[in-house]
Structures are given as structure tokens and as C-alpha cells.
Protein backbone atom coordinates (compact mmCIF):
# COMPACT_ATOMS: atom_id res chain seq x y z
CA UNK A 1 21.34 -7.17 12.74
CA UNK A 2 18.44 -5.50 11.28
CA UNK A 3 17.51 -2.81 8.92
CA UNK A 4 15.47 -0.91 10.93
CA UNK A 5 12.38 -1.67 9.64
CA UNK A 6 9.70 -3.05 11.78
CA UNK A 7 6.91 -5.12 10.95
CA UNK A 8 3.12 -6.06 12.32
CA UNK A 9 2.02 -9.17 11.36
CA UNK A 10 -1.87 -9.64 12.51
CA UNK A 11 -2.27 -13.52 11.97
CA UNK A 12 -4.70 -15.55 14.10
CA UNK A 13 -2.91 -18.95 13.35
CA UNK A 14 -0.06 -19.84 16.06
CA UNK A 15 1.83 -21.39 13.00
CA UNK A 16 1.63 -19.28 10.28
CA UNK A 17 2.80 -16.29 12.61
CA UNK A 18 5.54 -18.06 13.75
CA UNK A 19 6.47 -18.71 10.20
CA UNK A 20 6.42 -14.98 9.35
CA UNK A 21 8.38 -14.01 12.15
CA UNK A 22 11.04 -16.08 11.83
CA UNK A 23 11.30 -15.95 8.19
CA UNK A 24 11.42 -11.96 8.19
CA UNK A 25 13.40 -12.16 11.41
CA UNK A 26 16.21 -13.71 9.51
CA UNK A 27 15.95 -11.41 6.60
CA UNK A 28 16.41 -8.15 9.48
CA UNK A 29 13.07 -7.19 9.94
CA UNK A 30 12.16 -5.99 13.20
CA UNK A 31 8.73 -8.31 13.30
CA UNK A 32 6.01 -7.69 16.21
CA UNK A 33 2.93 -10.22 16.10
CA UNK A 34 -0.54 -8.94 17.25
CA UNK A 35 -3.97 -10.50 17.80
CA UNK A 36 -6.00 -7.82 16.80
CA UNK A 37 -7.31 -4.72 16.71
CA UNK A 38 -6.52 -3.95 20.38
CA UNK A 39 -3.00 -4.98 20.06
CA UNK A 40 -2.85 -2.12 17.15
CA UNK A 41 -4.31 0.78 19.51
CA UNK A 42 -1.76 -0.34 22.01
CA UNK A 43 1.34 -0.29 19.70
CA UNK A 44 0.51 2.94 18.04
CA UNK A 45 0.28 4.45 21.27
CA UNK A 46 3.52 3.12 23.05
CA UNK A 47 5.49 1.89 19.99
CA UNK A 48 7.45 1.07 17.96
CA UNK A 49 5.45 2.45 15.17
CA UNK A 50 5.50 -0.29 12.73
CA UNK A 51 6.64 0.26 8.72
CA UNK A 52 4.34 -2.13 7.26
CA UNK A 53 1.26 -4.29 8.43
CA UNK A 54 1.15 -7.50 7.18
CA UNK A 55 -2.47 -8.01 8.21
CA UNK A 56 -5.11 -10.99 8.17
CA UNK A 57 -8.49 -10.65 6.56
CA UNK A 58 -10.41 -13.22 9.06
CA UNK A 59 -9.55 -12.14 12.61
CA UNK A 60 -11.40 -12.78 15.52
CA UNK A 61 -13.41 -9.36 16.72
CA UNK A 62 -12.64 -6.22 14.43
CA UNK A 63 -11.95 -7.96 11.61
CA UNK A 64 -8.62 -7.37 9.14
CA UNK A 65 -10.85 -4.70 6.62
CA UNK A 66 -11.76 -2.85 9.97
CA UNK A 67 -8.56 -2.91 10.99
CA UNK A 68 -7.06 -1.98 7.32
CA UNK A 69 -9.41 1.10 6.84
CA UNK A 70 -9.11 2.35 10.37
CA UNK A 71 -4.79 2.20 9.68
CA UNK A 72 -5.86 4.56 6.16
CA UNK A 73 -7.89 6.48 7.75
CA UNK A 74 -5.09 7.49 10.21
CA UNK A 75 -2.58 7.96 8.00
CA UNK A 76 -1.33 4.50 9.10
CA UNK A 77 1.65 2.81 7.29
CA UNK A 78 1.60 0.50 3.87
CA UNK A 79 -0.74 -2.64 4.53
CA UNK A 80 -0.34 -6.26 2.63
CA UNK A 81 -3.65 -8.26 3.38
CA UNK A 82 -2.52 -12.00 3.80
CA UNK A 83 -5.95 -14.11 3.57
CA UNK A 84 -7.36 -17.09 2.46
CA UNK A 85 -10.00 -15.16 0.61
CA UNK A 86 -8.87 -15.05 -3.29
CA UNK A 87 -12.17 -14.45 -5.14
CA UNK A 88 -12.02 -11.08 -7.31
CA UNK A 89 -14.12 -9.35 -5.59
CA UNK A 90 -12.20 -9.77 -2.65
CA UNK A 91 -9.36 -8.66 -3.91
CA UNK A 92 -10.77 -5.31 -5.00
CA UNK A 93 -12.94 -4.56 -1.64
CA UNK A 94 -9.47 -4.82 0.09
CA UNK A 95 -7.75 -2.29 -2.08
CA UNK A 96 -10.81 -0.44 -1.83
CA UNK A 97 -10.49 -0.65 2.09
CA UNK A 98 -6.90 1.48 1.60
CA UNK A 99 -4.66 -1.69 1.25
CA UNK A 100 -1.46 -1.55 -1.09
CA UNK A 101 -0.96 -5.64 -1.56
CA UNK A 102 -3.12 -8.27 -1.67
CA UNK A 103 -1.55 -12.05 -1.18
CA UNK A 104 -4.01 -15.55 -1.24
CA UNK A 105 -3.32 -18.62 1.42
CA UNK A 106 -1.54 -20.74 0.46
CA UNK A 107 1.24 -18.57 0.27
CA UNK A 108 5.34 -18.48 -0.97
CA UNK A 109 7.25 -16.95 1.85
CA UNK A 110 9.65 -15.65 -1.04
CA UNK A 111 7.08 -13.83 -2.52
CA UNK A 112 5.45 -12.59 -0.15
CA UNK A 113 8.57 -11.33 1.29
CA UNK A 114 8.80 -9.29 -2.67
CA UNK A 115 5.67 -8.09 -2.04
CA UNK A 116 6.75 -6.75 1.41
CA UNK A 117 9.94 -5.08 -0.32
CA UNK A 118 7.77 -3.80 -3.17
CA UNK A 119 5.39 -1.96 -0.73
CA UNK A 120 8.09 -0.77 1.40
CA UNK A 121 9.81 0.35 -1.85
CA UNK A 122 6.73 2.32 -2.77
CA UNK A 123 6.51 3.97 0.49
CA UNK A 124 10.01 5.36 0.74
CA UNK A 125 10.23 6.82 -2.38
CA UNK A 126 9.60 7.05 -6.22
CA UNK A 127 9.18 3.56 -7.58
CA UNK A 128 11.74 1.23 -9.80
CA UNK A 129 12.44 1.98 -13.06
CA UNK A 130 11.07 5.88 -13.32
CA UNK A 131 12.59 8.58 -15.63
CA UNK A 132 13.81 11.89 -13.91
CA UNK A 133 11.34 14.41 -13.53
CA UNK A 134 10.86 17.84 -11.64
CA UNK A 135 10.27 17.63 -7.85
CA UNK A 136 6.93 19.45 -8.57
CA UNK A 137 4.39 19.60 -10.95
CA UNK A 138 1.24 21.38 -11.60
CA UNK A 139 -1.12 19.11 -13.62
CA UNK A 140 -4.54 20.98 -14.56
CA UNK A 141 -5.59 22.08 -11.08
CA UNK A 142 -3.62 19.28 -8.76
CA UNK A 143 0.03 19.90 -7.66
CA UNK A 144 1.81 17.05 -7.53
CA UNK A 145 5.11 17.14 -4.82
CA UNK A 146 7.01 13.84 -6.03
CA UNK A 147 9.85 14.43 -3.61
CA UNK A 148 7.23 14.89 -0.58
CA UNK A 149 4.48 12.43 -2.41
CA UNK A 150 1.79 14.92 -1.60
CA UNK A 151 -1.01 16.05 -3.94
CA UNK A 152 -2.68 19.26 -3.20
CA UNK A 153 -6.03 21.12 -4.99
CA UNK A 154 -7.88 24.11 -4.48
CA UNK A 155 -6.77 27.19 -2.87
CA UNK A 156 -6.23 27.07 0.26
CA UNK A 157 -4.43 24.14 -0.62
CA UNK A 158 -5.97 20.88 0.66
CA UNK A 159 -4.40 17.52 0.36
CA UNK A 160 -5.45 14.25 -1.61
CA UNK A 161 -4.66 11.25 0.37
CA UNK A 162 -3.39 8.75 -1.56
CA UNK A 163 -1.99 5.00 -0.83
CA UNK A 164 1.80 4.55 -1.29
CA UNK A 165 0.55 2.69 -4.45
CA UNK A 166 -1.47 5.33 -5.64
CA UNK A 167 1.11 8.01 -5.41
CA UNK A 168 3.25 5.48 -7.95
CA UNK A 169 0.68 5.45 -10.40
CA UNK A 170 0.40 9.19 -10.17
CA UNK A 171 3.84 9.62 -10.26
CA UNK A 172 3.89 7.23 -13.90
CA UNK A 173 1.45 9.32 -15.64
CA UNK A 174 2.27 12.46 -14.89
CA UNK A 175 5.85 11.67 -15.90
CA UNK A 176 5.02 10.21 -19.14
CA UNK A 177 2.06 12.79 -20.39
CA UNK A 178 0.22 11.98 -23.86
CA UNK A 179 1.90 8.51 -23.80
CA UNK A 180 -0.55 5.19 -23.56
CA UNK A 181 0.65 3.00 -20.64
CA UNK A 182 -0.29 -0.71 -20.89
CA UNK A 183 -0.93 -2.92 -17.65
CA UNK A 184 2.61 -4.45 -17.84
CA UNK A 185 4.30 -1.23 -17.83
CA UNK A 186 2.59 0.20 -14.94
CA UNK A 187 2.94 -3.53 -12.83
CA UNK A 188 7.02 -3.33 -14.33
CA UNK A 189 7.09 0.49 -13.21
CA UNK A 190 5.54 0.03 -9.63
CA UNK A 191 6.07 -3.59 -8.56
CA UNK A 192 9.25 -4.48 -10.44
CA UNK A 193 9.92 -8.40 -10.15
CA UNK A 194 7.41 -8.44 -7.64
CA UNK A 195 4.92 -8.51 -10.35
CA UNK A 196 2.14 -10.95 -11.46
CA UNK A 197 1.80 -10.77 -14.99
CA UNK A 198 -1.96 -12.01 -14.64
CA UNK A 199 -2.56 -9.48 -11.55
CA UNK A 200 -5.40 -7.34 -12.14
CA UNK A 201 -5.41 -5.28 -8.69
CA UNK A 202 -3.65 -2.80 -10.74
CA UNK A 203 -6.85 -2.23 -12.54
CA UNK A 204 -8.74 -1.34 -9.04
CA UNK A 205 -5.92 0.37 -8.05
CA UNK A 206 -6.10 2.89 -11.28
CA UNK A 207 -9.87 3.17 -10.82
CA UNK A 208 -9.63 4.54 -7.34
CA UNK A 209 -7.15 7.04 -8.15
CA UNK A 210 -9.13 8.38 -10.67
CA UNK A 211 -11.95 8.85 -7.99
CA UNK A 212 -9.75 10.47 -5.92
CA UNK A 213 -9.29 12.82 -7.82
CA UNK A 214 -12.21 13.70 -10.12
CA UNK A 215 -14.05 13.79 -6.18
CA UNK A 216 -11.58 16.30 -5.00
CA UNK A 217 -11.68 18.53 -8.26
CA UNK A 218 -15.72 18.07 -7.69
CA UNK A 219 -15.78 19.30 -4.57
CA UNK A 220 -13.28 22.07 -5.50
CA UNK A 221 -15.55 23.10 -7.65
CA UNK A 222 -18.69 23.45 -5.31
């Protein structure tokens, strides 16, 4: 029985996707394994439209970042990169590629499975641990729709897109105005127990949001 949620894993190794599928099979995910970046054209076009891509960095042809940026630029769903590649500055070219996780090989199944409930957490709604606040807010210039996670600037109105991740963030300051948030609370407020207390993506994650924005205002203003 399953929760309706379906998954893409993109994995090159026979063994490690086998792993994945069986281990989120058994926790109800709906789990579809692809090869690459053709598999992905032909699933968004017939279905099912997966939830969450659990996606490779190192694939052969288009490679995972390809793959990850083409799935933002679409308006794809939530992406966890899964790679052997742990350096920092891997770390933040993937999040700057659109992705909302980042896990290193050798991985825990357990946690990346918290990841993958984090994320999907993220995606459906406000995140854990958040104090009530109005469905809309006006914030300077932005409106910011936290039942619809939508930002919108300028009039006409034109939207910000923003990660599942990034509409979290948003959704912590705006919530808590004039108040100093330290790294823990915003990793407690987004990611819950999936936290690392030593993760810095968070860091990358606040930078680009910032962009986001201050390059929407800018071209508001031209």
C-alpha cells in the first residue's frame, strides 16, 4: 500500500538503484528508476509525474546538474542530488543548479530517506515548527502568498520562482520580522530532525534567495 507519492531515482549503478527502490518501496513510495535524461522527457510526457527526483550527479550523457536545472527550469518537482562528489563547492553549485538536498556516497538509507521526507515536507506546505501567520503578506514591494507559496513584484504582478526550500526560508523571516535568526534555527525550522548541525548548504541556500530577490526588485525598477 502506498502513499501516493512517486519517486525518480536517476542512479547509474545496478545496485545502488536497486537499493533505493526497494528500500522506499517498502516505506510506500511509488519508486520509478531512470537512466537518464531521456528517460525524464519520456516520463514527463506519459507519466506518472513524479513528486521528488532523487537524482545522480555523474550520469552517463546529460549529466545529473543538466538534468537538475532543466527539472527548475520547468517548474519540475523537489530534487535531492545523491553523488559521490562532497567537496564544498560541490555542494553549493548543486543548490545553485535549483536543487533542494544535497546527500554524499557513502550514504545512510535512513537518512536519506529524512531527507526525502524533509523535501517532500517542504513542498507540500509550510515547514515544521512555524508560528501562525496571515495567508498573505506584503513585505516592501514583494507579496508573499504562504498558503499558495507564490511571491509576486511589480505591477503587473510577476512571479519569483523560488525552490521549495527557498519559499521556507522566506516564509521564516517574514514571520519573525526584526528578530536575528541563527543557522540552527533556520536548519530546526526547515529541516526538522533531518538536520545536520554542521550543514552549511543553508548558507548557499540564504544567499540565493537574497539574489532572487534584490534581481527581481532590480529589474522592477528598470
Amino acid at each position: 500500500m502506498t502513499d501516493g507519492t512517486t519517486i525518480a531515482i536517476f542512479e547509474d549503478d545496478d545496485d545502488i538503484r536497486s537499493q533505493l527502490a526497494g528500500y522506499r518501496e517498502e516505506e510506500g513510495f511509488r519508486v520509478v528508476s531512470l537512466d537518464g535524461g531521456a528517460g525524464l522527457d519520456r516520463l514527463l510526457a506519459t507519466g506518472p509525474r513524479p513528486h521528488l527526483v532523487v537524482l545522480d550527479w555523474m550520469l552517463p550523457g546529460e549529466d545529473g546538474l543538466s538534468i537538475c536545472r532543466r527539472l527548475r527550469e520547468a517548474a519540475g518537482p523537489p530534487v535531492v542530488i545523491l553523488t559521490a562528489k562532497d567537496e564544498d563547492i560541490d555542494k553549493v553549485l548543486g543548490l545553485e543548479m535549483g536543487a533542494d538536498d544535497y546527500v554524499s556516497k557513502p550514504f545512510s538509507a535512513r537518512v536519506l530517506l529524512a531527507r526525502i521526507r524533509a523535501v517532500r515536507r517542504r513542498a507540500n506546505g509550510a515547514p515544521a515548527s512555524v508560528e501562525p501567520a496571515p495567508e498573505r503578506l506584503a513585505v516592501a514591494d514583494p507579496i508573499v502568498d504562504l498558503a499558495g507559496r507564490a511571491v509576486t513584484i511589480g505591477e503587473p504582478a510577476a512571479e519569483i520562482p523560488l525552490t521549495s526550500a527557498e519559499h521556507d526560508l522566506l516564509h521564516c523571516f517574514v514571520t519573525r520580522p526584526q528578530r536575528v535568526l541563527s543557522r540552527d534555527q533556520l536548519l530546526d525550522w526547515t529541516r526538522g530532525r533531518a538536520a545536520d548541525a554542521f550543514d552549511r548548504t543553508i548558507d548557499v541556500q540564504v544567499s540565493r534567495l537574497r539574489h532572487k530577490l534584490d534581481d527581481a526588485d532590480g529589474r522592477r525598477r528598470l
